[in-house]
N, C-alpha and C. Protein backbone atom coordinates (compact mmCIF):
# COMPACT_ATOMS: atom_id res chain seq x y z
N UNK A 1 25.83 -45.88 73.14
CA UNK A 1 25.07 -46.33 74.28
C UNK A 1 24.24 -45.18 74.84
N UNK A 2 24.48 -43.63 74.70
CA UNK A 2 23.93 -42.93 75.27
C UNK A 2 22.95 -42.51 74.80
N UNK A 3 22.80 -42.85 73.32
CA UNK A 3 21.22 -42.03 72.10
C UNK A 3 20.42 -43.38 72.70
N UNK A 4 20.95 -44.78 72.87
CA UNK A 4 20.03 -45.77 73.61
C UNK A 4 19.39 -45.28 74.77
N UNK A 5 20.23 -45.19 75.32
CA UNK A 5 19.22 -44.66 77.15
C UNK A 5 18.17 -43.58 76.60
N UNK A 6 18.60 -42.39 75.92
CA UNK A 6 17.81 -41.42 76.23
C UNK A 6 16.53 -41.84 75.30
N UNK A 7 16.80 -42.54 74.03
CA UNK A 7 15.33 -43.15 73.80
C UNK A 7 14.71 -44.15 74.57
N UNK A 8 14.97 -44.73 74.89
CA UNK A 8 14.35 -45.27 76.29
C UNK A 8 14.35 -44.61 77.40
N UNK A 9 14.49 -43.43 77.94
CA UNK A 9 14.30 -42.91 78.45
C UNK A 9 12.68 -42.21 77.93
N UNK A 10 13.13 -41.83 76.78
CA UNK A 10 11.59 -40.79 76.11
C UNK A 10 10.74 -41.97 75.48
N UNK A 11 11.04 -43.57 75.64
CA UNK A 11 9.87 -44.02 75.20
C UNK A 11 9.79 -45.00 74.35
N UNK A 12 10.63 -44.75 73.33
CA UNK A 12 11.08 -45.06 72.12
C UNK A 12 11.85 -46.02 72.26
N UNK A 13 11.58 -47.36 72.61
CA UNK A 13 11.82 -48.81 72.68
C UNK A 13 12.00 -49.14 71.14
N UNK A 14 11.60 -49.15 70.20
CA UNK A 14 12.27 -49.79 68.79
C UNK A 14 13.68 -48.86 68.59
N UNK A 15 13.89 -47.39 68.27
CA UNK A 15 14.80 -47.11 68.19
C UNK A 15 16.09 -47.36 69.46
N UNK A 16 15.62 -47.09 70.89
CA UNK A 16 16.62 -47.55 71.75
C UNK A 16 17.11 -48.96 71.32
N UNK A 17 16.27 -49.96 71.42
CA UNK A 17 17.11 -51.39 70.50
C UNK A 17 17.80 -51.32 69.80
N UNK A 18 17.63 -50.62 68.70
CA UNK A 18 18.12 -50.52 67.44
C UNK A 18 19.70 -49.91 67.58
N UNK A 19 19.70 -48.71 68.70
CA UNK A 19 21.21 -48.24 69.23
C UNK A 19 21.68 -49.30 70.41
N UNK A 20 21.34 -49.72 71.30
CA UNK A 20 22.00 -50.79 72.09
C UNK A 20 22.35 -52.31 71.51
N UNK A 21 21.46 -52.39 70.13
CA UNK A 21 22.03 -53.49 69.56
C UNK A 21 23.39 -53.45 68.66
N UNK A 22 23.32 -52.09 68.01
CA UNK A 22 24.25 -51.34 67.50
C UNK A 22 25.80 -51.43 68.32
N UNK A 23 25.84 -50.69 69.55
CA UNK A 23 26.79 -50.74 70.26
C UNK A 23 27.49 -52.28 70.96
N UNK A 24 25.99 -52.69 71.03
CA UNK A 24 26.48 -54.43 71.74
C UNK A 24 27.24 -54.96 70.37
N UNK A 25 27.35 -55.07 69.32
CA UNK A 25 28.36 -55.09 68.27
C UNK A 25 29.86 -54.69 68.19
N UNK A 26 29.83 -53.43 68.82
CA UNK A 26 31.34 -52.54 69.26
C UNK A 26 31.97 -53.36 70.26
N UNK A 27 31.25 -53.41 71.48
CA UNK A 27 31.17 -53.83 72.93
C UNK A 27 30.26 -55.21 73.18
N UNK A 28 30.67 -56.33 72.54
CA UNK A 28 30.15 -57.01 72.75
C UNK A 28 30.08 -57.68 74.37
N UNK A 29 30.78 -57.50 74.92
CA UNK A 29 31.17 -58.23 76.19
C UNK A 29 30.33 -56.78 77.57
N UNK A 30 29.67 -56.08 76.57
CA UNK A 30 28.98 -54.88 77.56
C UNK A 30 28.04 -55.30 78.74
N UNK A 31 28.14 -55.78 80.06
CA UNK A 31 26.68 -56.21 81.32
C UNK A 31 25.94 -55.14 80.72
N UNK A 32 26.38 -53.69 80.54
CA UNK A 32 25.37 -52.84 80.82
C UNK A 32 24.04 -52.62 79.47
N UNK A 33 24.83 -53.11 78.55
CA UNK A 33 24.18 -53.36 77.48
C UNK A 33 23.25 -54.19 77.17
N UNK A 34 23.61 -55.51 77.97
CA UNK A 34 22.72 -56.62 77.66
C UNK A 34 21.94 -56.45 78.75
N UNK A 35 21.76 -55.67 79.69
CA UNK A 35 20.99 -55.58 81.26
C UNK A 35 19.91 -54.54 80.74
N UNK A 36 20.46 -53.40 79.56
CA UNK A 36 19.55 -52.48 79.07
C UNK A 36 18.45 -53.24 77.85
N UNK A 37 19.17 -54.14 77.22
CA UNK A 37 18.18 -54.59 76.04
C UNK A 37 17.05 -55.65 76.95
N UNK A 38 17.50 -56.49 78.55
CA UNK A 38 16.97 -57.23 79.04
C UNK A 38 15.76 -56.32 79.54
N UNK A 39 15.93 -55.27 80.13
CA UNK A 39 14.38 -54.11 80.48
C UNK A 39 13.95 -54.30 79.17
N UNK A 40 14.49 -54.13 77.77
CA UNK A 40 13.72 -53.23 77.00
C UNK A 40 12.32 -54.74 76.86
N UNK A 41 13.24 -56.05 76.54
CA UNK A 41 12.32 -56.85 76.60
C UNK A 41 10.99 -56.90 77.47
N UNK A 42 11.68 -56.85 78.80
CA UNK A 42 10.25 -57.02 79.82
C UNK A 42 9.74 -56.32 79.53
N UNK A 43 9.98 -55.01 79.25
CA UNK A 43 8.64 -53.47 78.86
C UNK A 43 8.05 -54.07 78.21
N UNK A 44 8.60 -54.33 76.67
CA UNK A 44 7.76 -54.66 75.44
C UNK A 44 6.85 -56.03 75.59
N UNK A 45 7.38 -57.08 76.85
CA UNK A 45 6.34 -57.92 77.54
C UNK A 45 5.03 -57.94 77.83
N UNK A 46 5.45 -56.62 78.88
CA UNK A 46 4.39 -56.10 79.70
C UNK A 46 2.89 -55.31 78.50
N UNK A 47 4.10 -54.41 77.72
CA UNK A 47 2.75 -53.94 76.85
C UNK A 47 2.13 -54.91 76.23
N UNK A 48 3.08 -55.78 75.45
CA UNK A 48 2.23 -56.92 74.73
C UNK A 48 1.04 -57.53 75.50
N UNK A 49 1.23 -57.83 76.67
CA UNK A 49 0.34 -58.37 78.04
C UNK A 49 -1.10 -57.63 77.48
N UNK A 50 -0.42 -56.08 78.26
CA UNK A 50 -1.60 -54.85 78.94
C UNK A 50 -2.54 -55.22 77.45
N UNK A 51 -1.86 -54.81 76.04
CA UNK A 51 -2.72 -54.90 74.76
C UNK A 51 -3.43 -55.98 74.46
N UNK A 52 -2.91 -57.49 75.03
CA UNK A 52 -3.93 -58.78 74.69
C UNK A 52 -5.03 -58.56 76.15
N UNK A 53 -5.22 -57.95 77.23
CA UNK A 53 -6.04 -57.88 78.04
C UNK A 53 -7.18 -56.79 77.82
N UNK A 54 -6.68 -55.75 76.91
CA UNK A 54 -7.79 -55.09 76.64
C UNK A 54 -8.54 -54.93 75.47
N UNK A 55 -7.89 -56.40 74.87
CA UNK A 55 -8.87 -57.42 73.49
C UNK A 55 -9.66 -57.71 74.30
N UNK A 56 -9.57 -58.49 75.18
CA UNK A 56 -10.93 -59.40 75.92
C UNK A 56 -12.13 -58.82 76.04
């Protein structure tokens, strides 16, 4: 859980997934886990958004 935060911390939203999905496997029953992959979604939302607005 902690190589998750700190890549999301530095940015790195595919690899942070990739370790919080990892651990949610160990710890399946983790809030803090599924509350961390739930940001990672909205981020990757938001960029998807910001990138179809500056097609137009």
């Amino acid at each position: 859980m902690n190589m998750g935060g700190i890549e999301h911390i530095k940015g790195s939203y595919i690899t942070a997934r990739g370790y919080y999905e990892k651990a949610l496997q160990l710890v399946p029953n983790s809030k803090l886990l599924k509350e961390n992959l739930a940001k990672l979604d909205r981020l990757e939302k938001r960029f998807q958004e910001v990138q179809e607005k500056d097609q137009t």
